[in-house]
Protein backbone atom coordinates (compact mmCIF):
# COMPACT_ATOMS: atom_id res chain seq x y z
CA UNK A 1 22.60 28.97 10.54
CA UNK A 2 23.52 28.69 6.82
CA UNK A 3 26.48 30.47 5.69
CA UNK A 4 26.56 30.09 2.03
CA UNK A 5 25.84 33.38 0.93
CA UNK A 6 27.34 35.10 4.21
CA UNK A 7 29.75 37.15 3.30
CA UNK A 8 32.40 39.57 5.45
CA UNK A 9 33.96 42.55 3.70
CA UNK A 10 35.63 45.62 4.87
CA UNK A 11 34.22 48.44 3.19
CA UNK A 12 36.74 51.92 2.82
CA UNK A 13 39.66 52.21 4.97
CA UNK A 14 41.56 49.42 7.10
CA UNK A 15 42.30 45.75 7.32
CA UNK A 16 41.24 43.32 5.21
CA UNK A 17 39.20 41.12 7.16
CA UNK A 18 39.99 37.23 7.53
CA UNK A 19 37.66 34.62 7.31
CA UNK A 20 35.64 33.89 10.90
CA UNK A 21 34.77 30.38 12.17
CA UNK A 22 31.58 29.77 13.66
CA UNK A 23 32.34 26.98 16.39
CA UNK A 24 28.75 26.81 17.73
CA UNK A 25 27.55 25.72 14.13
CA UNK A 26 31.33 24.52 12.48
CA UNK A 27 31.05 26.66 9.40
CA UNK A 28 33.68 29.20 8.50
CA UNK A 29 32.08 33.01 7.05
CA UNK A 30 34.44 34.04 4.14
CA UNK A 31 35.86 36.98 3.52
CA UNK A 32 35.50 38.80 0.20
CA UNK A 33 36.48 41.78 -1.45
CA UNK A 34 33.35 42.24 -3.98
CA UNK A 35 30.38 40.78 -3.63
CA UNK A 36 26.60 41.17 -5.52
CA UNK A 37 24.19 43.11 -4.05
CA UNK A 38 20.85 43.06 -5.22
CA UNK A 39 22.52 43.09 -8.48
CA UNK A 40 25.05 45.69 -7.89
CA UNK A 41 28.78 45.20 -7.45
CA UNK A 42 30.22 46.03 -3.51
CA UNK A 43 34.13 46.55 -4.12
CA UNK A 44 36.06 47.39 -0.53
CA UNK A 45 37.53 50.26 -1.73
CA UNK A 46 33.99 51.86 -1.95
CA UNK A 47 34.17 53.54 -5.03
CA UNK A 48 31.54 52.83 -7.99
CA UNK A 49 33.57 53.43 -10.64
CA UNK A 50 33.80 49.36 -11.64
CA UNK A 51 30.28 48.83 -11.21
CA UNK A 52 29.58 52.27 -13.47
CA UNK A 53 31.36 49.74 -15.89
CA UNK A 54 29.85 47.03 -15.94
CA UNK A 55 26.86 48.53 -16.50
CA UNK A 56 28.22 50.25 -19.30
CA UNK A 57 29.46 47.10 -20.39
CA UNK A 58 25.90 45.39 -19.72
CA UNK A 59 23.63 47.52 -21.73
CA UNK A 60 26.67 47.50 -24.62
CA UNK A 61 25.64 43.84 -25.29
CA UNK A 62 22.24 44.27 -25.45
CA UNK A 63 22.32 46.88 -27.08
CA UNK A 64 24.68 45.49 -29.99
């Protein structure tokens, strides 16, 4: 299994997760708090508010 773009992230309320290691295969998962989605921005805290941003921010630079 390759685990270079396997991500773990806590999404809302609770813990932030820690990293798992995979013993079967020796690889550790890491554990993020954003990530890029199909080319949208996953924060934990579950809000959109950054990612209403960068957009913002995005279409400021093309635009100018």
């Amino acid at each position: 299994m390759e685990t270079k773009k396997t991500k773990i992230q806590n999404i809302g309320h609770g813990t932030p997760p820690s990293s798992v290691y995979m013993q079967a295969s020796e690889q550790t998962v890491e554990a993020v708090d954003q990530f890029l989605y199909l080319g949208s921005a996953i924060n934990s805290d579950g809000r959109s508010t950054h990612e209403i941003h960068r957009h913002i921010g995005m279409a400021s630079g093309v635009m100018g």
